[in-house]
PDB file of N, CA and C in Angstrom:
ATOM      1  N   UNK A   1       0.845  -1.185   0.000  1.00  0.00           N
ATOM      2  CA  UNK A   1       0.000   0.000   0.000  1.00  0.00           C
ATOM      3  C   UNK A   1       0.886   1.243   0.000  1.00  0.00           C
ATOM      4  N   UNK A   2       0.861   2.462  -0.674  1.00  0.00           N
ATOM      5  CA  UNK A   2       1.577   3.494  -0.947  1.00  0.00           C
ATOM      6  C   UNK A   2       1.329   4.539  -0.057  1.00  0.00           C
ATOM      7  N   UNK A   3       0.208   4.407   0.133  1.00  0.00           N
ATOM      8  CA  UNK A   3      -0.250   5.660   1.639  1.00  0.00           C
ATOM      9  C   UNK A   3      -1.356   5.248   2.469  1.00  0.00           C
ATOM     10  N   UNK A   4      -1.418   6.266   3.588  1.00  0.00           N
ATOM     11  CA  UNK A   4      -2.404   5.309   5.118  1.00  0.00           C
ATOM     12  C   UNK A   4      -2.661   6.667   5.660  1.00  0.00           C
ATOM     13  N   UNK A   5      -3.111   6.731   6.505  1.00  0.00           N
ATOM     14  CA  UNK A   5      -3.493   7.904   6.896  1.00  0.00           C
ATOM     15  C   UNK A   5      -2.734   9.218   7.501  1.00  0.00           C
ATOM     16  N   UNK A   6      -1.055   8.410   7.773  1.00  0.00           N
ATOM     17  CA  UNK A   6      -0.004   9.737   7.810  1.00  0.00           C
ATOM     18  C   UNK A   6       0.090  10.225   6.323  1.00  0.00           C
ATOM     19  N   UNK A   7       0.262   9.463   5.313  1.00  0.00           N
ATOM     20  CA  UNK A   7       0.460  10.346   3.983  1.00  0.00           C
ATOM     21  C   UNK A   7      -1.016  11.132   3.604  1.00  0.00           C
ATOM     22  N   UNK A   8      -2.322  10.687   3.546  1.00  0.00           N
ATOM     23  CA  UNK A   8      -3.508  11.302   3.395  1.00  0.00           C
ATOM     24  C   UNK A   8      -3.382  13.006   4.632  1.00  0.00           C
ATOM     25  N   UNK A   9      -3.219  12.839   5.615  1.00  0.00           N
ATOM     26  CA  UNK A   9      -3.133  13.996   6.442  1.00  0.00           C
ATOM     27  C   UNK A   9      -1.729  14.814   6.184  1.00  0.00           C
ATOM     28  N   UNK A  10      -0.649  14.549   5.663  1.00  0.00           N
ATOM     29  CA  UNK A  10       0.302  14.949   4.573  1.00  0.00           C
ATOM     30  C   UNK A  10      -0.489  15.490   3.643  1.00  0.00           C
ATOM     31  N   UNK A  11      -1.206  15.433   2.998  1.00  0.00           N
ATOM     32  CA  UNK A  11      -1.737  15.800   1.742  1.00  0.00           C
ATOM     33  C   UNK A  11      -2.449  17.048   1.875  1.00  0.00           C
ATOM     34  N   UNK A  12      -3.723  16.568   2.638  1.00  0.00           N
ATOM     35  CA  UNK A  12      -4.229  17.844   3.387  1.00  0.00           C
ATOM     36  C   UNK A  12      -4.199  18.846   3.928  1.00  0.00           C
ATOM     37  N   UNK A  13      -2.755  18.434   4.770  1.00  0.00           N
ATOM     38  CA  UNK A  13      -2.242  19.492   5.183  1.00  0.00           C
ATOM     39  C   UNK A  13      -1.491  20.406   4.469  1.00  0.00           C
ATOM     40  N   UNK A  14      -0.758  19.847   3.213  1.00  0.00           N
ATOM     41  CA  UNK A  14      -0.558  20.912   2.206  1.00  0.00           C
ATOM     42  C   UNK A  14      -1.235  21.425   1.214  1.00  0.00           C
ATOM     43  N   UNK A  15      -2.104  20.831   0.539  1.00  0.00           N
ATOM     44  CA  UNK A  15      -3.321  21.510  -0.075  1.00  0.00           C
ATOM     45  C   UNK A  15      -4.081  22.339   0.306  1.00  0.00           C
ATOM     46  N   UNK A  16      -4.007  22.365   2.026  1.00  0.00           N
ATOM     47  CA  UNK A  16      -5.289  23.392   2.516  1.00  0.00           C
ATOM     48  C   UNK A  16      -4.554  24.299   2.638  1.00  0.00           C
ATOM     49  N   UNK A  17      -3.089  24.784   2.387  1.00  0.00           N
ATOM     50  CA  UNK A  17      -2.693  26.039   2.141  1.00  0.00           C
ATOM     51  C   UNK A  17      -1.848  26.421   1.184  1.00  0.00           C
ATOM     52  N   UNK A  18      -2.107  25.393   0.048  1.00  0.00           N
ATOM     53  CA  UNK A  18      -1.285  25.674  -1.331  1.00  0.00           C
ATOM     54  C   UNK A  18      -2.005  26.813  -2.013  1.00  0.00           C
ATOM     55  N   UNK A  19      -1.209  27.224  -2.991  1.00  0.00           N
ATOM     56  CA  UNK A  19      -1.728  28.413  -3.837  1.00  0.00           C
ATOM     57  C   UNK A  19      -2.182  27.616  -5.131  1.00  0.00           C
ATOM     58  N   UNK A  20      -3.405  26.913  -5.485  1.00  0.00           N
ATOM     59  CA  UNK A  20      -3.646  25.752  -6.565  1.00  0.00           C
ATOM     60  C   UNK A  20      -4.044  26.458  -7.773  1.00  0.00           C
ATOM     61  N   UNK A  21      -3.758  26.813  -8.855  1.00  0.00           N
ATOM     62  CA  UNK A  21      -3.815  27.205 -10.168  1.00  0.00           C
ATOM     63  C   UNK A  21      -5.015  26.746 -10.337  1.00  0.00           C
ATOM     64  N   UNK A  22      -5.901  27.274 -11.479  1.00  0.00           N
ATOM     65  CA  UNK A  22      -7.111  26.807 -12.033  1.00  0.00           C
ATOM     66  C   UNK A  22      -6.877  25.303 -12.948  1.00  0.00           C
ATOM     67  N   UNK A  23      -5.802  25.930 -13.848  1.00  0.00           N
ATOM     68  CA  UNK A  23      -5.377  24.141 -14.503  1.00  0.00           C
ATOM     69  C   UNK A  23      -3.950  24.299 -14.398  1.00  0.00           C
ATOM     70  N   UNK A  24      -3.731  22.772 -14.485  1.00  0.00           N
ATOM     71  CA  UNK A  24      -2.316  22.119 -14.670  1.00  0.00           C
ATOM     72  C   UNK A  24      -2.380  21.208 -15.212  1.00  0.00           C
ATOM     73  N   UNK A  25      -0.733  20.981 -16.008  1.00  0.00           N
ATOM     74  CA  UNK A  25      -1.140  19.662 -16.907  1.00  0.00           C
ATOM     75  C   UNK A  25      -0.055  18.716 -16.235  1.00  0.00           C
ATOM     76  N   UNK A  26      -0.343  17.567 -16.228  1.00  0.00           N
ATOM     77  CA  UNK A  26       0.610  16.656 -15.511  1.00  0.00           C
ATOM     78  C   UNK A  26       1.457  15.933 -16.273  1.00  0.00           C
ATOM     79  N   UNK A  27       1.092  15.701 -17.269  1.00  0.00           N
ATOM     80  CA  UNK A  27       2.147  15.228 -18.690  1.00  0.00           C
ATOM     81  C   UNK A  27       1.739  15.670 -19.758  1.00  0.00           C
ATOM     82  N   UNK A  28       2.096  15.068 -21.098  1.00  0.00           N
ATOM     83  CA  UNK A  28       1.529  15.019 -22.306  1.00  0.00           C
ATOM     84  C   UNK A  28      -0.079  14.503 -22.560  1.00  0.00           C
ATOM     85  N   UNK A  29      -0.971  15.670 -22.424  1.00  0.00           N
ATOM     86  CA  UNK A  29      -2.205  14.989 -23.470  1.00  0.00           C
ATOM     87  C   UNK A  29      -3.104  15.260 -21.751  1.00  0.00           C
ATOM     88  N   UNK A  30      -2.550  15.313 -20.164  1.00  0.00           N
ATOM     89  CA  UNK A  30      -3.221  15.358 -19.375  1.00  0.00           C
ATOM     90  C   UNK A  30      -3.038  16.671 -18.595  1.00  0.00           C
ATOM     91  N   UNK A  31      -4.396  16.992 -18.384  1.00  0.00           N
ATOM     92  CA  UNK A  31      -4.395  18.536 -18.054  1.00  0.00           C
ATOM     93  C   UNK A  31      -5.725  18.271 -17.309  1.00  0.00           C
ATOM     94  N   UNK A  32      -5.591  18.981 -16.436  1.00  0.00           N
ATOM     95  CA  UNK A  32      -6.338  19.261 -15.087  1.00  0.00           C
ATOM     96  C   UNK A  32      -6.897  21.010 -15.252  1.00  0.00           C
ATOM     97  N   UNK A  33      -8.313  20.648 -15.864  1.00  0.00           N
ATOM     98  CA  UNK A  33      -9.102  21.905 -15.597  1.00  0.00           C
ATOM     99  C   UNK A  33      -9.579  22.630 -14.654  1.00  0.00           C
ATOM    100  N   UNK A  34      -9.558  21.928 -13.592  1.00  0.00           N
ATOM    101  CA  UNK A  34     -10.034  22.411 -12.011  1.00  0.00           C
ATOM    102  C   UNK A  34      -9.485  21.969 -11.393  1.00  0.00           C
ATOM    103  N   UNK A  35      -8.437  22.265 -10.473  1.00  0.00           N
ATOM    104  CA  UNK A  35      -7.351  21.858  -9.858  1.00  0.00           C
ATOM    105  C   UNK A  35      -7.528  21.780  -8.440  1.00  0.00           C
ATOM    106  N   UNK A  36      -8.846  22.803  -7.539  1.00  0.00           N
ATOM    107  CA  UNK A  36      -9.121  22.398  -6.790  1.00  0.00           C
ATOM    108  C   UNK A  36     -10.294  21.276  -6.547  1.00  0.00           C
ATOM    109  N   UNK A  37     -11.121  21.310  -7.565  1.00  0.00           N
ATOM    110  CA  UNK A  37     -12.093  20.033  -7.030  1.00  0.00           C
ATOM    111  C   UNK A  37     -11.350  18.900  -7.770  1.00  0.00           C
ATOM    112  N   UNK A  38      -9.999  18.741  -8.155  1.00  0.00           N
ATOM    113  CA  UNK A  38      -9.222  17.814  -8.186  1.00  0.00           C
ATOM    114  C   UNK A  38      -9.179  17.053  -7.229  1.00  0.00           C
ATOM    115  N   UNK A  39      -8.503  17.929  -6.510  1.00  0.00           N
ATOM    116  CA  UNK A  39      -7.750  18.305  -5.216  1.00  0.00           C
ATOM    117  C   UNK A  39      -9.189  17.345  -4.109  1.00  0.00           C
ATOM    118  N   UNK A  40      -9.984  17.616  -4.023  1.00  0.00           N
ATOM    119  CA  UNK A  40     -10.884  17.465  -2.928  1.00  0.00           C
ATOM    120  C   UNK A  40     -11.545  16.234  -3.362  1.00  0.00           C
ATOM    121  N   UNK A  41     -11.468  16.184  -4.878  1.00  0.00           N
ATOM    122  CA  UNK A  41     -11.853  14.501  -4.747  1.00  0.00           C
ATOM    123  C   UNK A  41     -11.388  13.591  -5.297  1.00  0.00           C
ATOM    124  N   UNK A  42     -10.090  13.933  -5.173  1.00  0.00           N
ATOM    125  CA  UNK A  42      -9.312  12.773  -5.240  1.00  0.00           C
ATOM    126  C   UNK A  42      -8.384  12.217  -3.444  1.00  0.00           C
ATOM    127  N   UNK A  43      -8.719  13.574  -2.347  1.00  0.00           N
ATOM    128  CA  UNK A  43      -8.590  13.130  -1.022  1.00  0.00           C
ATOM    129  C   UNK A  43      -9.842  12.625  -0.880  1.00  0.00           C
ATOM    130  N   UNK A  44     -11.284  13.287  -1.338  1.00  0.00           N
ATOM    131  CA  UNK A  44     -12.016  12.126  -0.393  1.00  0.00           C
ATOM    132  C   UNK A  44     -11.690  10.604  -1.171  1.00  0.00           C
ATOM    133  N   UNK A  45     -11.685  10.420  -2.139  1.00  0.00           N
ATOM    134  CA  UNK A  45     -11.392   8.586  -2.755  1.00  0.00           C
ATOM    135  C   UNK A  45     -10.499   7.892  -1.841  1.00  0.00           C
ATOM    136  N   UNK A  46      -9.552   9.024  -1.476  1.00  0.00           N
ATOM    137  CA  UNK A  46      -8.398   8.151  -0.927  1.00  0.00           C
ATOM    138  C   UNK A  46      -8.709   7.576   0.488  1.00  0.00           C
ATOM    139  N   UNK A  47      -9.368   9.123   1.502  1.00  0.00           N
ATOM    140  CA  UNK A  47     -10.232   8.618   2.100  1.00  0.00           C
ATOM    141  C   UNK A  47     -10.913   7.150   2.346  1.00  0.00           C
ATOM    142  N   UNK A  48     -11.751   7.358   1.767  1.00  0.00           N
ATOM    143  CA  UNK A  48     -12.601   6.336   1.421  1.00  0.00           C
ATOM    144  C   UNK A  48     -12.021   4.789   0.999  1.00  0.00           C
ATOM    145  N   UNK A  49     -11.535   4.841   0.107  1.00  0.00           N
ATOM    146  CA  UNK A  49     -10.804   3.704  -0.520  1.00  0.00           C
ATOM    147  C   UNK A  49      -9.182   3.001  -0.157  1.00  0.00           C
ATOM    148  N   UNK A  50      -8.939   4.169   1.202  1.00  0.00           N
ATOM    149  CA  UNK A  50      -7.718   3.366   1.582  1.00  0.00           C
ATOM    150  C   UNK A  50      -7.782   2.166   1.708  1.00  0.00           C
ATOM    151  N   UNK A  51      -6.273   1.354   1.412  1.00  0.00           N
ATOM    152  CA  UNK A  51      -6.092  -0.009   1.932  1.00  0.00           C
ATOM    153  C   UNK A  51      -6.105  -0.876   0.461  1.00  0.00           C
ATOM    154  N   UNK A  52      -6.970  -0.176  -1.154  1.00  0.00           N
ATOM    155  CA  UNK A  52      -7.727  -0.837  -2.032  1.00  0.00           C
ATOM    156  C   UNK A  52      -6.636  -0.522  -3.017  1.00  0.00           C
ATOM    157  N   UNK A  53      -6.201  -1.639  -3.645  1.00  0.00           N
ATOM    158  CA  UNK A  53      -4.930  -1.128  -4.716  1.00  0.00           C
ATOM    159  C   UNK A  53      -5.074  -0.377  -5.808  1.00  0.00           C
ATOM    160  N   UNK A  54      -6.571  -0.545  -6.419  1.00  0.00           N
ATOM    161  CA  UNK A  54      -6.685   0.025  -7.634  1.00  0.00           C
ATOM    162  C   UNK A  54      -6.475   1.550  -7.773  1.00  0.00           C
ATOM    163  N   UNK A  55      -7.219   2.135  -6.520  1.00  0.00           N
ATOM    164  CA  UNK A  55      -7.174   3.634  -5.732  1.00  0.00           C
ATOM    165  C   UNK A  55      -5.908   3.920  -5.532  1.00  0.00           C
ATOM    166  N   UNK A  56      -4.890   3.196  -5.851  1.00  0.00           N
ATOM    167  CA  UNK A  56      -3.445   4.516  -5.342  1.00  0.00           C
ATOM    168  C   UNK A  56      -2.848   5.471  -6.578  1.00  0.00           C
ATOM    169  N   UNK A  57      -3.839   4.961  -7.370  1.00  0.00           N
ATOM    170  CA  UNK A  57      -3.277   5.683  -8.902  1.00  0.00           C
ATOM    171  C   UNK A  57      -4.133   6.964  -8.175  1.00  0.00           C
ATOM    172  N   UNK A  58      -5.043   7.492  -7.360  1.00  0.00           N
ATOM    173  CA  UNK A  58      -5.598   8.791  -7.051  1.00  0.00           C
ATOM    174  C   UNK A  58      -4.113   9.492  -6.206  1.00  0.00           C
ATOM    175  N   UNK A  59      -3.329   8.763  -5.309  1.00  0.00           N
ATOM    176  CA  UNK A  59      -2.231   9.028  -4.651  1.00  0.00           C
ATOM    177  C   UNK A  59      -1.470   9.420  -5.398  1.00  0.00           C
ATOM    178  N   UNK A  60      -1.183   8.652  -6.467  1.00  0.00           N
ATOM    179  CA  UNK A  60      -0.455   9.217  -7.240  1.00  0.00           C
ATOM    180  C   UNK A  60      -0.033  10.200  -7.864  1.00  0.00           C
ATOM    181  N   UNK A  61      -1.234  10.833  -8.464  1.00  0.00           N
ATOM    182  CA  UNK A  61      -1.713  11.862  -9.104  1.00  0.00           C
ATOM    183  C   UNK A  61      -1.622  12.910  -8.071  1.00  0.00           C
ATOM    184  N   UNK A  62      -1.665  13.101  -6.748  1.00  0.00           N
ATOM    185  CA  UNK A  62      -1.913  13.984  -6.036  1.00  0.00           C
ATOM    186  C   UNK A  62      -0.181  14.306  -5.650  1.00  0.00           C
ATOM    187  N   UNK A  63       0.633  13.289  -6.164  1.00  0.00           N
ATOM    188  CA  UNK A  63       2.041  13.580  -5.554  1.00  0.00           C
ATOM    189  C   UNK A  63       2.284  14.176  -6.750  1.00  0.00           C
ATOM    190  N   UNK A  64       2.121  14.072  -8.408  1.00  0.00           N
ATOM    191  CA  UNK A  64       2.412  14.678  -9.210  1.00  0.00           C
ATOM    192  C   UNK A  64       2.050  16.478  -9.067  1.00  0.00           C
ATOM    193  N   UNK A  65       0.730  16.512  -8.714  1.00  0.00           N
ATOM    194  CA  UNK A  65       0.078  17.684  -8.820  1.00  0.00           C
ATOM    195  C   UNK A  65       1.118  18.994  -7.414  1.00  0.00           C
ATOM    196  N   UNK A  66       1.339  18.078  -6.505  1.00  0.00           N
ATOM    197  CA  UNK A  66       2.430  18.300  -5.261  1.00  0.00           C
ATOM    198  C   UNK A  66       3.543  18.864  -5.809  1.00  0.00           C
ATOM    199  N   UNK A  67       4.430  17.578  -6.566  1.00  0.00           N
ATOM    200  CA  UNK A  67       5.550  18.127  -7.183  1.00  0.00           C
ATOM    201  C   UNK A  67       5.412  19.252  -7.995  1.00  0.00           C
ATOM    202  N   UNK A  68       4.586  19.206  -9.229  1.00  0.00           N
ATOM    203  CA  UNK A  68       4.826  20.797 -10.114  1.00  0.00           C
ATOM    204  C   UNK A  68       4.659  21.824  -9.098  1.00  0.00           C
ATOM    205  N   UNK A  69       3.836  21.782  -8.185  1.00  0.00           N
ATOM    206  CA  UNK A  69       3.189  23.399  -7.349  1.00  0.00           C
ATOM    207  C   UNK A  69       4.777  23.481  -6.628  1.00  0.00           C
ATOM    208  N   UNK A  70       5.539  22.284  -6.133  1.00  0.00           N
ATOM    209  CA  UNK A  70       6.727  22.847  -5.184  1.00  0.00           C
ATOM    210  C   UNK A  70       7.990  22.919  -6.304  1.00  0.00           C
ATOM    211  N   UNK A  71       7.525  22.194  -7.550  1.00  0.00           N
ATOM    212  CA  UNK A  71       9.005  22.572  -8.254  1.00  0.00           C
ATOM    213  C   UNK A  71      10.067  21.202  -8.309  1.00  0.00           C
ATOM    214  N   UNK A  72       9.291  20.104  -7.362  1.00  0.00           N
ATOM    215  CA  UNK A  72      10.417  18.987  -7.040  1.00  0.00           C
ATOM    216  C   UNK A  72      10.723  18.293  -7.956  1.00  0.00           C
ATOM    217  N   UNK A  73      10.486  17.979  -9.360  1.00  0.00           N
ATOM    218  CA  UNK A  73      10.749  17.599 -10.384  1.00  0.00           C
ATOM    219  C   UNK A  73      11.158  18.116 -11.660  1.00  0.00           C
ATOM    220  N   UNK A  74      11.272  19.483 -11.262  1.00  0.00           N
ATOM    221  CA  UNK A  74      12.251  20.463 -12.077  1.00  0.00           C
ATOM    222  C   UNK A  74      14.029  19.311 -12.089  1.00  0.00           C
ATOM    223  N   UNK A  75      14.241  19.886 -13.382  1.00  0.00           N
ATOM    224  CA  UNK A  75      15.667  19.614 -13.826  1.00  0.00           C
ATOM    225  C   UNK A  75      15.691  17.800 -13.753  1.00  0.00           C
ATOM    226  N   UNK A  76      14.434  17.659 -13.721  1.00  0.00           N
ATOM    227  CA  UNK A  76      14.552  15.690 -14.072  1.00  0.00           C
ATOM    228  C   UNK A  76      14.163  15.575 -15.385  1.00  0.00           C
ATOM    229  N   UNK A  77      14.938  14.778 -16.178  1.00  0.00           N
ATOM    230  CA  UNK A  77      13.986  14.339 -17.524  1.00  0.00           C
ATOM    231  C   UNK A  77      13.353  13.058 -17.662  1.00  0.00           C
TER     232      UNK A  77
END
């Protein structure tokens, strides 16, 4: 399992005071038009669906959306 409820309250706790853009795109071809009701429901799924493997691709996505806003994947190719 990739996250439990220290990484979910990790999450939260930085989203509820990130500065979240209207869109972002996370790769080629994927772009995020609403970045906060992204944001809010893809924590409640996780919520909800901890423990369930198919659901960590929502984790996932929320560490991507993490990295561009802090920059942590700058200068990787």
């Amino acid at each position: 399992m990739k996250y439990a409820d220290k990484e979910i309250q990790e999450m939260e706790e930085f989203f509820k005071t990130a500065d979240l853009p209207t869109t972002i795109e996370l790769g080629p071809g994927s772009v995020i038009t609403n970045v906060p009701a992204f944001v809010y429901s893809h924590l409640q799924i996780m919520k909800l669906r901890k423990g369930v493997g198919i659901f960590e691709v929502f984790y996932d996505r929320l560490v991507i959306v993490k990295e561009k806003l802090t920059g942590a994947n700058q200068g990787v190719s």
